[in-house]
Protein backbone atom coordinates (compact mmCIF):
# COMPACT_ATOMS: atom_id res chain seq x y z
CA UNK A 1 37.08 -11.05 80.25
CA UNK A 2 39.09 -13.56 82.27
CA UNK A 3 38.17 -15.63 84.25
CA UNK A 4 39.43 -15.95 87.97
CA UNK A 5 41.24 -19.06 87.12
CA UNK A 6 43.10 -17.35 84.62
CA UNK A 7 43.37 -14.35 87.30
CA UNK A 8 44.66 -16.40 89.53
CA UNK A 9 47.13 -18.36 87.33
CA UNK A 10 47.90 -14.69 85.78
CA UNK A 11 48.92 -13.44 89.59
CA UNK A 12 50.77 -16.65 90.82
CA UNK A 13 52.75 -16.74 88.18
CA UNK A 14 53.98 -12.92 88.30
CA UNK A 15 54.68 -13.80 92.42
CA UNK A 16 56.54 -16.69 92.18
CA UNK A 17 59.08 -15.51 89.80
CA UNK A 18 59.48 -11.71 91.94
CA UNK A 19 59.59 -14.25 94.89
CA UNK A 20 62.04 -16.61 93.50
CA UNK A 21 64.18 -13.59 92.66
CA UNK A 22 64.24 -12.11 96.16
CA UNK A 23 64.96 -15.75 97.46
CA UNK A 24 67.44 -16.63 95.36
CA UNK A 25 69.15 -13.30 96.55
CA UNK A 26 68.22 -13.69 99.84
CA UNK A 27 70.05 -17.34 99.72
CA UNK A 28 73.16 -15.91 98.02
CA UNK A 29 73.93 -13.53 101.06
CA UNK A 30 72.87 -16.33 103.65
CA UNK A 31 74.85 -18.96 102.31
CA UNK A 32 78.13 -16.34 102.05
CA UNK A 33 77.68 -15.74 105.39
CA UNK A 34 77.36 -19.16 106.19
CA UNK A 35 80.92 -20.14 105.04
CA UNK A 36 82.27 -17.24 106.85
CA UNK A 37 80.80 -18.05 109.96
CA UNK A 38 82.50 -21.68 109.32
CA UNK A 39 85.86 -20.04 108.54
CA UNK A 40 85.81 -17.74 111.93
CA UNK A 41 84.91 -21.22 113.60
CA UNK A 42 87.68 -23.55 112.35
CA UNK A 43 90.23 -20.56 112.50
CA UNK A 44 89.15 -19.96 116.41
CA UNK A 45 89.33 -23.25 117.02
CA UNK A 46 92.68 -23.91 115.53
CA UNK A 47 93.76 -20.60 117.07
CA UNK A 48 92.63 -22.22 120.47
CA UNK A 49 94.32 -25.60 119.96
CA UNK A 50 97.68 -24.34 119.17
CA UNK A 51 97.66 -22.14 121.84
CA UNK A 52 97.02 -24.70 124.27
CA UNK A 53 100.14 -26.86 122.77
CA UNK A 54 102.04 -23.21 123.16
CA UNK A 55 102.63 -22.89 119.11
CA UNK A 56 102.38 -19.52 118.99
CA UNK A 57 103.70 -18.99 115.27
CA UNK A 58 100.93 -17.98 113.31
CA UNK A 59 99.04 -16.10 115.92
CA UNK A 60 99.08 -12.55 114.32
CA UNK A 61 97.69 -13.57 111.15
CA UNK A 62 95.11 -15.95 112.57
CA UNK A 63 93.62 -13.00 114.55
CA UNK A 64 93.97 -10.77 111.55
CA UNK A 65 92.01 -13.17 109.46
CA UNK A 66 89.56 -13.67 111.74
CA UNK A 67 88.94 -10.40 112.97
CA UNK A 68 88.93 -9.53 108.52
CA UNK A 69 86.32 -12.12 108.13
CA UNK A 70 83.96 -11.10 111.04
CA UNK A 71 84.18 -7.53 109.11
CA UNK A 72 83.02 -9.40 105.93
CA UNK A 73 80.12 -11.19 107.65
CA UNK A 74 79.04 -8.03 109.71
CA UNK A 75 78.88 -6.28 105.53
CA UNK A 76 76.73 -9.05 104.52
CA UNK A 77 74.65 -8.56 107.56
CA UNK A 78 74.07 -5.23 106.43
């Protein structure tokens, strides 16, 4: 018969790995979404600046990539 030491030690052990598992997963998503929030920021705020000097160049495919990686994010969100 065990003990509840051992009981306890017997159930910690069994949580912490499921929990550092689920974290570890949990982390993953949260930290991909965290870069892609910091692309969608630099890109709109590059997007901004030029447009206030009136370099319109690259305009298309700064809103295309931006509006791409908000469709990323919103996945991860899922």
């Amino acid at each position: 018969m065990k003990t509840l030491e051992e009981e306890a030690a017997e159930w910690a052990r069994r949580n912490i790995q499921w929990s550092d598992g689920f974290i570890a997963g949990a982390n993953s998503k949260w930290v991909q979404a965290e870069k892609i929030k910091a692309q969608i920021e630099v890109l709109k705020l590059t997007h901004l600046r030029l447009s206030v000097e009136g370099i319109d160049k690259v305009d298309d495919t700064m809103v295309f990539t931006i509006n791409e990686l908000e469709k990323q994010l919103k996945q991860l969100e899922e």
